[in-house]
C-alpha atoms as a PDB file:
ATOM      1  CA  UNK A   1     -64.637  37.413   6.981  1.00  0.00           C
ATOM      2  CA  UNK A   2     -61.783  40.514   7.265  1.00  0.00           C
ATOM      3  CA  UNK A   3     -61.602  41.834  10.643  1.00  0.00           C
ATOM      4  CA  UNK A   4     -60.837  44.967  10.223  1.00  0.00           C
ATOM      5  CA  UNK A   5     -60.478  47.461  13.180  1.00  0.00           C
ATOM      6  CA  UNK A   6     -61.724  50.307  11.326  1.00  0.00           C
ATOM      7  CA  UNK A   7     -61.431  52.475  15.088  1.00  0.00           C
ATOM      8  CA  UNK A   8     -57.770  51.898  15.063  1.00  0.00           C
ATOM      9  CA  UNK A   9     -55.672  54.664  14.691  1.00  0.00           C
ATOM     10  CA  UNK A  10     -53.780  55.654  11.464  1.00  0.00           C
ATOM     11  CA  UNK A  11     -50.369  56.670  11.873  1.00  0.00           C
ATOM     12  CA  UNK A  12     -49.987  60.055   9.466  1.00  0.00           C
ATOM     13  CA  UNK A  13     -47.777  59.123   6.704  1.00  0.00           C
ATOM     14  CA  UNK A  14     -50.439  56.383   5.847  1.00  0.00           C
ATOM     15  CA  UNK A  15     -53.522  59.372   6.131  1.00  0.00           C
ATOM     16  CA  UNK A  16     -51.000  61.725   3.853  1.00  0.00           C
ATOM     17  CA  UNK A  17     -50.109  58.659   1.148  1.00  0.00           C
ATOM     18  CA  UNK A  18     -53.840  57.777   0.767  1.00  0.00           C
ATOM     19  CA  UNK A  19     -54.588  61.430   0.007  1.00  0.00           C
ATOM     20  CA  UNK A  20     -52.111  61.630  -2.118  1.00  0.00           C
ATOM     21  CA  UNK A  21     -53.286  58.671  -4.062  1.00  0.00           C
ATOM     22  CA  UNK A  22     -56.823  60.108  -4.359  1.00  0.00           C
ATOM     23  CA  UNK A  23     -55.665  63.290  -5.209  1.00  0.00           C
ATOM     24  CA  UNK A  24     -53.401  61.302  -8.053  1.00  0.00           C
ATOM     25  CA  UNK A  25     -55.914  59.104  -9.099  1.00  0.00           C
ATOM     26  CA  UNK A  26     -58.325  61.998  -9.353  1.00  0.00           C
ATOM     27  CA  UNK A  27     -56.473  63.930 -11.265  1.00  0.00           C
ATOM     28  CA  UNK A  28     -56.182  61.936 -13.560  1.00  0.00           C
ATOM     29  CA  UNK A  29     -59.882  61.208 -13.986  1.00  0.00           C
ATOM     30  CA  UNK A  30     -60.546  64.487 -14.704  1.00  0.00           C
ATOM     31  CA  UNK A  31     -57.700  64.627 -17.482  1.00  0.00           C
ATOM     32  CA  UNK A  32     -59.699  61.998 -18.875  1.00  0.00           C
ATOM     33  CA  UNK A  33     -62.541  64.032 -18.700  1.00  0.00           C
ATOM     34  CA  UNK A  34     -61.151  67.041 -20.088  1.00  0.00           C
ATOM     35  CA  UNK A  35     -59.591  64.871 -23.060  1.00  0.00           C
ATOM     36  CA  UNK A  36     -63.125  63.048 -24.296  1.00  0.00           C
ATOM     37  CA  UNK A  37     -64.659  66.288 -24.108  1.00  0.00           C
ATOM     38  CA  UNK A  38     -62.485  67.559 -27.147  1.00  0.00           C
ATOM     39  CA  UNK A  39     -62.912  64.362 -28.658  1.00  0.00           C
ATOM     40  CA  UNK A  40     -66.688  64.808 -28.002  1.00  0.00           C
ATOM     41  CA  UNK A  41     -66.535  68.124 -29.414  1.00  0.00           C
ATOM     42  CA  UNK A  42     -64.891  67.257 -32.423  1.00  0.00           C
ATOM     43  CA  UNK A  43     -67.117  63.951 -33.295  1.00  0.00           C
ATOM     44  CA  UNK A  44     -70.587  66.560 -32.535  1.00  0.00           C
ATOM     45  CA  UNK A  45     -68.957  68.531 -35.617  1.00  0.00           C
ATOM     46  CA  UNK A  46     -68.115  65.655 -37.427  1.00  0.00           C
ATOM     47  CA  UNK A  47     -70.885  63.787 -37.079  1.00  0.00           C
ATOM     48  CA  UNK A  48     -74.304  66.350 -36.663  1.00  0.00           C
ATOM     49  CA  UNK A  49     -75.129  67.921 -32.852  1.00  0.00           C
ATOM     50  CA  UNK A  50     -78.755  66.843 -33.856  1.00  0.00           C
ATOM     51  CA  UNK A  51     -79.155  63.851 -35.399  1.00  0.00           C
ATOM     52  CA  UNK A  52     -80.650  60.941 -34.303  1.00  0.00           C
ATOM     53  CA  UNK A  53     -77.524  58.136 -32.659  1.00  0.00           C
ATOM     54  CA  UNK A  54     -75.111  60.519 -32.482  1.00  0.00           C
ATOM     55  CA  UNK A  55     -74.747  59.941 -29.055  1.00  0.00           C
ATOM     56  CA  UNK A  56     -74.552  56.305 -29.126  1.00  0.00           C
ATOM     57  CA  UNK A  57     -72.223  56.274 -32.271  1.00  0.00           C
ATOM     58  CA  UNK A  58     -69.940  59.028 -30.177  1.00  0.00           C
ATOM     59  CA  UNK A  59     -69.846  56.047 -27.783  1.00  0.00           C
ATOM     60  CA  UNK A  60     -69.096  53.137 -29.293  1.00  0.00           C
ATOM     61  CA  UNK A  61     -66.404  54.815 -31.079  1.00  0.00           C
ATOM     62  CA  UNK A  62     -64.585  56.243 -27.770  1.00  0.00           C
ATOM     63  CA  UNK A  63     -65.766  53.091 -25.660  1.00  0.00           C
ATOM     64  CA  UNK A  64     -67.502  54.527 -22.984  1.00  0.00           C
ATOM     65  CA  UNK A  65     -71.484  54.252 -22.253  1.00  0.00           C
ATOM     66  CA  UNK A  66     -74.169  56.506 -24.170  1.00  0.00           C
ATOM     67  CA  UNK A  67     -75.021  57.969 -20.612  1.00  0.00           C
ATOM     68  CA  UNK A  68     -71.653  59.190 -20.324  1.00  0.00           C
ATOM     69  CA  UNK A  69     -71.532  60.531 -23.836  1.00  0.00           C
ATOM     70  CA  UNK A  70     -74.994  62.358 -22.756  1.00  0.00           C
ATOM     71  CA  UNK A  71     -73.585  63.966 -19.671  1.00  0.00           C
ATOM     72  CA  UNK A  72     -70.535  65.178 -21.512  1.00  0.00           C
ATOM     73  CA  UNK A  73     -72.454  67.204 -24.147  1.00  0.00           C
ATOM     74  CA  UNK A  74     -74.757  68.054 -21.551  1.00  0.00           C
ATOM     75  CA  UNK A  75     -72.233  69.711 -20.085  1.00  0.00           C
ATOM     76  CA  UNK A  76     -70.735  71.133 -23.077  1.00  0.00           C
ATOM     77  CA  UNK A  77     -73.620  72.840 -23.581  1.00  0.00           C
ATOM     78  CA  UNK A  78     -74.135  74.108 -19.722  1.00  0.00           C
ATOM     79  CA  UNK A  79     -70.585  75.759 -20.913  1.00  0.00           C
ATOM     80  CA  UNK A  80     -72.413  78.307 -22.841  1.00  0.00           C
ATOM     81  CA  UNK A  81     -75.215  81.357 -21.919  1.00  0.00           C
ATOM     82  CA  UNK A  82     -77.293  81.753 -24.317  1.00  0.00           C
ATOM     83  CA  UNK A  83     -77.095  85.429 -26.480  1.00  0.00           C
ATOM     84  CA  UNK A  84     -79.985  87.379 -25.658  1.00  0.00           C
ATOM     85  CA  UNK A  85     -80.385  89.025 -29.002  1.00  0.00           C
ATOM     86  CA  UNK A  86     -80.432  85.894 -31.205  1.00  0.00           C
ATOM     87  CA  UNK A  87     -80.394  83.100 -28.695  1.00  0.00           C
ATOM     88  CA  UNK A  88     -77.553  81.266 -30.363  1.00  0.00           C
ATOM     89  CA  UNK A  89     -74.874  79.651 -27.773  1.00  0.00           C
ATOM     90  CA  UNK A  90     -71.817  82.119 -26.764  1.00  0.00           C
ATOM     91  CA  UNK A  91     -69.156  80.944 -24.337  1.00  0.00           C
ATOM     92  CA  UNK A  92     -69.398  82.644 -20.564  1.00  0.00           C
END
């Protein structure tokens, strides 16, 4: 077992460094992000937004999980409002 102390006090360059790390390391998750979403974008238009496997295909090819691939184009499409004359997607 680790016995930890996890009461002890934390001297403040160690609180600012692990902030700094999860700011890092979070940043660069949502460059990630950012990056499969064009790459998302540009396989929907390649490939067909509605056609059956699309999202599993979009998968396999970047190497991620089909449940990621969903919440990416699910929030692709929470991007747009819909246009209230002919309903078709427009960006906000």
């Amino acid at each position: 077992m680790c016995n930890v102390d996890w009461h002890a006090e934390t001297d403040t360059e160690t609180i600012n460094r692990r902030a700094g790390g999860r700011r890092r390391y979070n940043a660069w998750r949502g460059f990630k992000r950012a990056h499969r979403h064009r790459l998302v974008v540009q396989l929907l238009r390649q490939y067909g937004m509605l056609k059956h496997g699309v999202n599993a295909r979009i998968a396999r090819e970047l190497g991620v999980s089909k449940s990621t691939i969903t919440r990416d184009v699910q929030a692709l499409l929470d991007s747009f409002a819909r246009c209230p004359c002919c309903g078709y997607p427009v960006p906000q």
